[in-house]
C-alpha atoms as a PDB file:
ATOM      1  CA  UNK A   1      91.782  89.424  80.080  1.00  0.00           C
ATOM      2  CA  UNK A   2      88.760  91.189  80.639  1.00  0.00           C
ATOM      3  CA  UNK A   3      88.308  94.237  83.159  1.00  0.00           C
ATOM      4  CA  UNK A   4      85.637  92.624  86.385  1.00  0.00           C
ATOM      5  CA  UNK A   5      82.207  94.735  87.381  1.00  0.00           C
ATOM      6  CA  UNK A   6      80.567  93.877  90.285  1.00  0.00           C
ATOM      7  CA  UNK A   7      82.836  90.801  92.143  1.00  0.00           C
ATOM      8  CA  UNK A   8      84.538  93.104  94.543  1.00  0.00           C
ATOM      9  CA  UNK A   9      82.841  95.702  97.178  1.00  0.00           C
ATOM     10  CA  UNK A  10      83.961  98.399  99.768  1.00  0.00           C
ATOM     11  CA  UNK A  11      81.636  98.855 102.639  1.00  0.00           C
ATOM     12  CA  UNK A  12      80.690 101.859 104.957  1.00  0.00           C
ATOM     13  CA  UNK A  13      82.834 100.255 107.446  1.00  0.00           C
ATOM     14  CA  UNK A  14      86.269  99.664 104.903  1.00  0.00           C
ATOM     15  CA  UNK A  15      86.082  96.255 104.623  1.00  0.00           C
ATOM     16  CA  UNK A  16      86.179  94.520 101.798  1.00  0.00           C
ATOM     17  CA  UNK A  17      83.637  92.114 100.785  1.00  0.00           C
ATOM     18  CA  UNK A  18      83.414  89.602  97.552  1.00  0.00           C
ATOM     19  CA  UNK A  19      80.662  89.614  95.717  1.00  0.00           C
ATOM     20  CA  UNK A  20      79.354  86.545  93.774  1.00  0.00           C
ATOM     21  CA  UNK A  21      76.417  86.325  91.158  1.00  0.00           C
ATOM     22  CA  UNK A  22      73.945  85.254  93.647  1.00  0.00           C
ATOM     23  CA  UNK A  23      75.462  88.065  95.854  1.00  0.00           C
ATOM     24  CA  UNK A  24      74.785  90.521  93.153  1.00  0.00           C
ATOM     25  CA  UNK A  25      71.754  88.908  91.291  1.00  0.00           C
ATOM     26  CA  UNK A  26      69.693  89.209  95.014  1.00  0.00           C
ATOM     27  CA  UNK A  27      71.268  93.178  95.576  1.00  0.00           C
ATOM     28  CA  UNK A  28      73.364  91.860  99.057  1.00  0.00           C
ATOM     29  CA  UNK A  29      76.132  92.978 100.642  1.00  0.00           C
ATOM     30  CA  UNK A  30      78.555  90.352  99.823  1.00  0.00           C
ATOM     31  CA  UNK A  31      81.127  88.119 102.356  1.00  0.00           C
ATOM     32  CA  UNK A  32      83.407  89.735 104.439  1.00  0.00           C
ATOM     33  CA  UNK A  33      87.227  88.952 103.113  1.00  0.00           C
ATOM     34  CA  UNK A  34      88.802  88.457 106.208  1.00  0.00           C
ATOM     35  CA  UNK A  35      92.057  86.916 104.537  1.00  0.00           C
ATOM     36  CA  UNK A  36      94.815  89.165 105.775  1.00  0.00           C
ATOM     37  CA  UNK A  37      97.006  88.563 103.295  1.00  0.00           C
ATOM     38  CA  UNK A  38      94.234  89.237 100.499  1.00  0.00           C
ATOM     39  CA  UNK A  39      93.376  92.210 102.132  1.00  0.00           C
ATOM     40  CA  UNK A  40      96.562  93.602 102.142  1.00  0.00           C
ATOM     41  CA  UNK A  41      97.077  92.549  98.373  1.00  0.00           C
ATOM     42  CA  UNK A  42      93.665  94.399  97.512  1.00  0.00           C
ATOM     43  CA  UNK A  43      94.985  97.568  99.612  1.00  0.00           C
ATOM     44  CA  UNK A  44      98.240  97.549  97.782  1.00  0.00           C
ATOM     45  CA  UNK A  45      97.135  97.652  94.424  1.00  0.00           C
ATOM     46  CA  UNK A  46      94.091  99.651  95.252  1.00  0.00           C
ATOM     47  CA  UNK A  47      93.420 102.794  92.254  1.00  0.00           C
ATOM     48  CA  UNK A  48      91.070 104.985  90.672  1.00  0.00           C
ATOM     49  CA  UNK A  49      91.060 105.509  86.943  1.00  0.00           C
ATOM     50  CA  UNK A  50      90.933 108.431  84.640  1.00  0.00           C
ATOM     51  CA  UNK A  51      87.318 108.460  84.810  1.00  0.00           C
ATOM     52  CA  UNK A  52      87.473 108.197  88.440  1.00  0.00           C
ATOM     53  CA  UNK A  53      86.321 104.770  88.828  1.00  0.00           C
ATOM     54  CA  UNK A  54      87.960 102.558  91.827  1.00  0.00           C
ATOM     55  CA  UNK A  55      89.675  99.218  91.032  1.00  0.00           C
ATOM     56  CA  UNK A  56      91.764  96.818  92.462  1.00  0.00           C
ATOM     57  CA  UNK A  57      94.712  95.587  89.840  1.00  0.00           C
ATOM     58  CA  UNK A  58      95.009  92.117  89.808  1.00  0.00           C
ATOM     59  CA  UNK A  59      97.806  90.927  87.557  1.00  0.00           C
ATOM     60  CA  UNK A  60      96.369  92.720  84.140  1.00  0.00           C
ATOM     61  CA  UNK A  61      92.644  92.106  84.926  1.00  0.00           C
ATOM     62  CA  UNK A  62      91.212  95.349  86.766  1.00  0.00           C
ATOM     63  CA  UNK A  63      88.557  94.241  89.707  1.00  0.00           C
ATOM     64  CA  UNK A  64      86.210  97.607  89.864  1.00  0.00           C
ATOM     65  CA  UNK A  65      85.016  98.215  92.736  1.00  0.00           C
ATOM     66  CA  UNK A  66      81.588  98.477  94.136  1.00  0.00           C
ATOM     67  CA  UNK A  67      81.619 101.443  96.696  1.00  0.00           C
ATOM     68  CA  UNK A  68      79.130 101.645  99.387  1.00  0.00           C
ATOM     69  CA  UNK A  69      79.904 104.895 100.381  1.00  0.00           C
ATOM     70  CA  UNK A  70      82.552 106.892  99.251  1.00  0.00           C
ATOM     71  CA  UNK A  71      86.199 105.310  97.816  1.00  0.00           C
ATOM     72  CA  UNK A  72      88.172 106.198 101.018  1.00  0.00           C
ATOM     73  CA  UNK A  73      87.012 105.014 104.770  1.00  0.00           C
ATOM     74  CA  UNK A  74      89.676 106.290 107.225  1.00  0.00           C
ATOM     75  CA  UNK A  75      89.741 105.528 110.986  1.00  0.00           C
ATOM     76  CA  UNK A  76      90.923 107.698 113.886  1.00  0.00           C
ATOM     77  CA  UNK A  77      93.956 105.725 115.510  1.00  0.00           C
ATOM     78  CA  UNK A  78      95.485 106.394 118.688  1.00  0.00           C
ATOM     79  CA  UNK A  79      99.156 106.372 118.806  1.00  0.00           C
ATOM     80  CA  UNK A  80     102.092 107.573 121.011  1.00  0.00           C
ATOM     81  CA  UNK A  81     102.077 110.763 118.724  1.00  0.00           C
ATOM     82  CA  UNK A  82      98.633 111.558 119.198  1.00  0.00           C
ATOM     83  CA  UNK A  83      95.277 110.229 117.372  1.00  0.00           C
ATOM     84  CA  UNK A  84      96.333 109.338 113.451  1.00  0.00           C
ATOM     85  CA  UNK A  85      93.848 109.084 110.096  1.00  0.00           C
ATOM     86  CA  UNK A  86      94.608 105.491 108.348  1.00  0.00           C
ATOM     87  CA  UNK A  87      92.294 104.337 105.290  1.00  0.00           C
ATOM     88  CA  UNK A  88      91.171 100.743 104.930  1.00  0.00           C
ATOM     89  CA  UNK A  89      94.393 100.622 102.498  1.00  0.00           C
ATOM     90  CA  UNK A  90      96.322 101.872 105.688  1.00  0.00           C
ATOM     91  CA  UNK A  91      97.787 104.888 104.132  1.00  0.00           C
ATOM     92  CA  UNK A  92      97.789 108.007 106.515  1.00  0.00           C
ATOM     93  CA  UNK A  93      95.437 110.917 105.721  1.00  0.00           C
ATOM     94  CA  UNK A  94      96.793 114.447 106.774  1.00  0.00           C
ATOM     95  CA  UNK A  95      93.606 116.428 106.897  1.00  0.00           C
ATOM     96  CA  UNK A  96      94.506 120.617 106.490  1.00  0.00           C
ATOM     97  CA  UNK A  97      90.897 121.695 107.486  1.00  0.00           C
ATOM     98  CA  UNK A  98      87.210 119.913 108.143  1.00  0.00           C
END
Protein backbone atom coordinates (compact mmCIF):
# COMPACT_ATOMS: atom_id res chain seq x y z
CA UNK A 1 0.00 0.00 0.00
CA UNK A 2 1.19 3.23 -0.87
CA UNK A 3 2.53 5.95 1.71
CA UNK A 4 -0.54 9.22 1.57
CA UNK A 5 0.71 13.11 0.87
CA UNK A 6 -1.53 15.66 1.46
CA UNK A 7 -5.08 13.89 2.97
CA UNK A 8 -4.28 14.63 6.54
CA UNK A 9 -3.41 18.23 8.23
CA UNK A 10 -2.37 19.66 11.71
CA UNK A 11 -3.48 23.16 12.34
CA UNK A 12 -2.08 26.14 14.45
CA UNK A 13 -4.68 25.29 16.87
CA UNK A 14 -3.84 21.07 17.11
CA UNK A 15 -6.64 19.93 15.50
CA UNK A 16 -6.71 17.75 13.00
CA UNK A 17 -8.31 18.37 9.79
CA UNK A 18 -8.84 15.96 6.51
CA UNK A 19 -7.95 17.10 3.54
CA UNK A 20 -9.64 16.04 0.23
CA UNK A 21 -8.55 16.83 -3.47
CA UNK A 22 -10.78 19.73 -3.78
CA UNK A 23 -9.45 20.68 -0.26
CA UNK A 24 -5.98 20.56 -1.56
CA UNK A 25 -6.48 21.37 -5.35
CA UNK A 26 -8.14 25.07 -4.04
CA UNK A 27 -4.98 25.48 -1.15
CA UNK A 28 -7.84 25.29 2.02
CA UNK A 29 -7.63 24.38 5.27
CA UNK A 30 -9.43 21.19 5.25
CA UNK A 31 -12.60 19.83 7.73
CA UNK A 32 -12.22 19.73 11.19
CA UNK A 33 -12.15 15.80 12.42
CA UNK A 34 -14.12 16.08 15.31
CA UNK A 35 -14.54 12.15 15.66
CA UNK A 36 -13.18 11.44 19.10
CA UNK A 37 -12.41 8.20 18.59
CA UNK A 38 -10.46 9.06 15.21
CA UNK A 39 -8.74 11.60 16.90
CA UNK A 40 -7.49 9.60 19.46
CA UNK A 41 -6.48 6.82 16.85
CA UNK A 42 -4.51 9.61 14.82
CA UNK A 43 -2.82 10.78 18.28
CA UNK A 44 -1.85 7.27 19.10
CA UNK A 45 -0.08 6.34 16.18
CA UNK A 46 1.17 9.81 15.57
CA UNK A 47 5.39 9.76 14.33
CA UNK A 48 8.04 11.45 12.62
CA UNK A 49 10.38 9.62 10.30
CA UNK A 50 14.06 9.45 9.79
CA UNK A 51 13.94 12.34 7.63
CA UNK A 52 11.87 14.09 10.06
CA UNK A 53 8.70 14.05 8.29
CA UNK A 54 5.30 13.67 10.50
CA UNK A 55 2.86 10.80 9.77
CA UNK A 56 0.10 9.16 11.14
CA UNK A 57 0.42 5.05 10.78
CA UNK A 58 -2.55 3.65 9.62
CA UNK A 59 -2.38 -0.12 9.42
CA UNK A 60 0.87 -0.26 6.90
CA UNK A 61 -0.13 2.84 4.83
CA UNK A 62 1.71 6.02 6.40
CA UNK A 63 -0.78 9.29 6.27
CA UNK A 64 2.00 12.31 6.17
CA UNK A 65 1.05 14.99 7.58
CA UNK A 66 0.50 18.48 6.45
CA UNK A 67 1.77 20.83 9.32
CA UNK A 68 0.53 24.27 9.63
CA UNK A 69 2.84 25.29 12.03
CA UNK A 70 5.18 23.30 13.72
CA UNK A 71 4.61 19.18 14.46
CA UNK A 72 3.79 19.68 18.20
CA UNK A 73 0.85 22.20 19.54
CA UNK A 74 0.75 21.89 23.36
CA UNK A 75 -1.81 23.62 25.64
CA UNK A 76 -1.38 24.99 29.17
CA UNK A 77 -3.85 22.87 31.43
CA UNK A 78 -4.86 23.62 34.80
CA UNK A 79 -4.87 20.84 37.19
CA UNK A 80 -4.90 20.16 41.00
CA UNK A 81 -1.00 20.00 40.67
CA UNK A 82 -0.61 23.18 39.11
CA UNK A 83 -0.89 24.35 35.24
CA UNK A 84 0.35 21.12 32.94
CA UNK A 85 1.78 21.15 29.01
CA UNK A 86 -0.42 18.42 26.94
CA UNK A 87 0.10 18.17 22.98
CA UNK A 88 -2.84 17.65 20.65
CA UNK A 89 -1.66 13.81 21.01
CA UNK A 90 -2.16 14.45 24.86
CA UNK A 91 1.25 13.49 25.89
CA UNK A 92 2.74 15.81 28.69
CA UNK A 93 5.61 18.17 27.77
CA UNK A 94 8.14 18.86 30.69
CA UNK A 95 9.73 22.05 29.51
CA UNK A 96 13.56 22.53 31.41
CA UNK A 97 13.92 26.22 30.20
CA UNK A 98 11.99 28.83 27.62
Amino acid sequence: MPNCFGWLALDRRGQWRMRDEFTQQNHLPGQVIQHIALNHFIARNYACDELGRCFFQNGPQRVFITLDATPWVSRIIPSEEGSQLLTQCDNALDPDSA
